[in-house]
C-alpha atoms as a PDB file:
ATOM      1  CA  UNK A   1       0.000   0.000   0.000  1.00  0.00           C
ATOM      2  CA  UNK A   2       1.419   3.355  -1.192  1.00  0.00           C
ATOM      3  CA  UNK A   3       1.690   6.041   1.850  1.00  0.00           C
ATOM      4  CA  UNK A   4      -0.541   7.969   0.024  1.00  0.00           C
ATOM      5  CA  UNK A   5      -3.361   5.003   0.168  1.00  0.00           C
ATOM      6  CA  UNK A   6      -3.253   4.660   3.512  1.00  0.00           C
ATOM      7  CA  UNK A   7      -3.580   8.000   4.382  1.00  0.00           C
ATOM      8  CA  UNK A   8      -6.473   8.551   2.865  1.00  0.00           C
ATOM      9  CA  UNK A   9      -8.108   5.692   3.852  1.00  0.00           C
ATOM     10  CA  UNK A  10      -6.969   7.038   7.209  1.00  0.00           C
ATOM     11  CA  UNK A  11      -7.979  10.315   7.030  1.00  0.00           C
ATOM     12  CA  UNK A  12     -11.442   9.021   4.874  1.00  0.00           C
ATOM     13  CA  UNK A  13     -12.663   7.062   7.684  1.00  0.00           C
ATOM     14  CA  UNK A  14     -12.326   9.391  10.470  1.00  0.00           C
ATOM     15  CA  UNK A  15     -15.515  11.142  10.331  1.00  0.00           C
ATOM     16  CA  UNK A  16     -17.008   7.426  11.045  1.00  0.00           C
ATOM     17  CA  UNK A  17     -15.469   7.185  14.169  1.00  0.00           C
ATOM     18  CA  UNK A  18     -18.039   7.547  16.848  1.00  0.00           C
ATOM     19  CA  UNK A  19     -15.796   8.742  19.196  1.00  0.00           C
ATOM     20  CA  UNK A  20     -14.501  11.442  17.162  1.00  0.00           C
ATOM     21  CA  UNK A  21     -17.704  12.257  15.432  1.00  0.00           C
ATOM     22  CA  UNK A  22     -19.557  13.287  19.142  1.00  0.00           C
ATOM     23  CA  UNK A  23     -16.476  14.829  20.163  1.00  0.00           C
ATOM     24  CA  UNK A  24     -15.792  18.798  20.080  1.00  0.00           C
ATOM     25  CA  UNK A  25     -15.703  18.251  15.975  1.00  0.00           C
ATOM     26  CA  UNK A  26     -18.586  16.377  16.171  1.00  0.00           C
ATOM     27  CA  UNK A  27     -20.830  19.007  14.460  1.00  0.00           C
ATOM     28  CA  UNK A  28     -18.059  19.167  11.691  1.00  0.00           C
ATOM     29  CA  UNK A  29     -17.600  15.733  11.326  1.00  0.00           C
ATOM     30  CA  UNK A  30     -21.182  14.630  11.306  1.00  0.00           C
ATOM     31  CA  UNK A  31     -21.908  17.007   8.454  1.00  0.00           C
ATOM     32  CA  UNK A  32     -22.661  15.672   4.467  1.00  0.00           C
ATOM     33  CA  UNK A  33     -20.275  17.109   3.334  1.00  0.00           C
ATOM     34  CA  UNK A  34     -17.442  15.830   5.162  1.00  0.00           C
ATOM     35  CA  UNK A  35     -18.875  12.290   5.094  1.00  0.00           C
ATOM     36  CA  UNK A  36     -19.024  12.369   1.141  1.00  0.00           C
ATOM     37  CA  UNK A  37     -15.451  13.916   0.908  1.00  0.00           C
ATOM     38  CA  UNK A  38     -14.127  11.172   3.389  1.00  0.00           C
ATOM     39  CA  UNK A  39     -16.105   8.289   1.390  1.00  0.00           C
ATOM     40  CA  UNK A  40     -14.445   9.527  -1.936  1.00  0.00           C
ATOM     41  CA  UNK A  41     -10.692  10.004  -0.011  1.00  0.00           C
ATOM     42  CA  UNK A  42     -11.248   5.929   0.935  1.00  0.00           C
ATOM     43  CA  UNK A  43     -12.749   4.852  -2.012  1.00  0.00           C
ATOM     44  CA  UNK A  44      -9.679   6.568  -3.916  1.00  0.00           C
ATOM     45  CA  UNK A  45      -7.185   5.274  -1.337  1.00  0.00           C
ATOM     46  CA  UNK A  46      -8.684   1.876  -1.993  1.00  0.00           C
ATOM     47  CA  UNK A  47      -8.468   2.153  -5.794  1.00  0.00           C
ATOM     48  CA  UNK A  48      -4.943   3.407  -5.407  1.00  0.00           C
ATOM     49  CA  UNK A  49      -3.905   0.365  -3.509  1.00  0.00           C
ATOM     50  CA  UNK A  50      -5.798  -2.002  -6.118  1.00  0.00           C
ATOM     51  CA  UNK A  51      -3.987  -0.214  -8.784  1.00  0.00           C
ATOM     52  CA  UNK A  52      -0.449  -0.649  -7.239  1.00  0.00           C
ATOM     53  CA  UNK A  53      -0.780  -4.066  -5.944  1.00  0.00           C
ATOM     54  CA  UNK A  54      -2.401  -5.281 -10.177  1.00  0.00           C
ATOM     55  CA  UNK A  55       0.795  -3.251 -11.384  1.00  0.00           C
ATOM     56  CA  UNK A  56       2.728  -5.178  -8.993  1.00  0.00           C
ATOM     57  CA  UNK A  57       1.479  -9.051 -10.472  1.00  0.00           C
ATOM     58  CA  UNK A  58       1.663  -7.511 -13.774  1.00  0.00           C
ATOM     59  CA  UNK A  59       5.771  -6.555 -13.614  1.00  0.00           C
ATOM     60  CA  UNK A  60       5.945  -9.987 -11.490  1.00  0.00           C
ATOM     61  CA  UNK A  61       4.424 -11.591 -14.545  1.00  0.00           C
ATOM     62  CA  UNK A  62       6.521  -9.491 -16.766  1.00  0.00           C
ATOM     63  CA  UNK A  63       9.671 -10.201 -15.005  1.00  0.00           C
ATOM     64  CA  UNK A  64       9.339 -14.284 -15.613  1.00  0.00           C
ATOM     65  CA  UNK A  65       8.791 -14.108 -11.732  1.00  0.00           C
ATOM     66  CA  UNK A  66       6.094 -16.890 -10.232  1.00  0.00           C
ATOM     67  CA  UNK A  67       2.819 -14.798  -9.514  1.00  0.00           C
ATOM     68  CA  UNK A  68       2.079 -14.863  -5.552  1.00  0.00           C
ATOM     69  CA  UNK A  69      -1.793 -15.196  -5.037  1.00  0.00           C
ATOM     70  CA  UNK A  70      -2.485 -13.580  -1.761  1.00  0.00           C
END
């Protein structure tokens, strides 16, 4: 997973954590807006890792390596 990924897939999910979302941000966090923007930050960390790891099998493949199923 790039660091890029994971961060937003970090930063994506934290308006679902309850504890943060009742918190002093709570009125921030529970808004639409920020719980669209952090669904599209994980779904793009997500696709982001999906696309590195496929590139990954594909030079693995390329290289005459043996593919790894995971």
């Amino acid at each position: 997973m790039t660091t890029l990924s994971a961060v937003l897939v970090t930063v994506g999910s934290l308006p679902a954590i309850p504890a943060l979302a009742g918190g002093a941000g709570g009125v921030f966090l529970a808004s639409h807006a920020v719980q669209a923007a952090g669904a599209i930050a994980v779904g793009l960390g997500n696709f982001l890792k999906s696309a590195q790891d496929s590139a990954a099998r594909r030079q693995e493949t390329i290289d005459g390596g043996a593919t790894i199923e995971k």
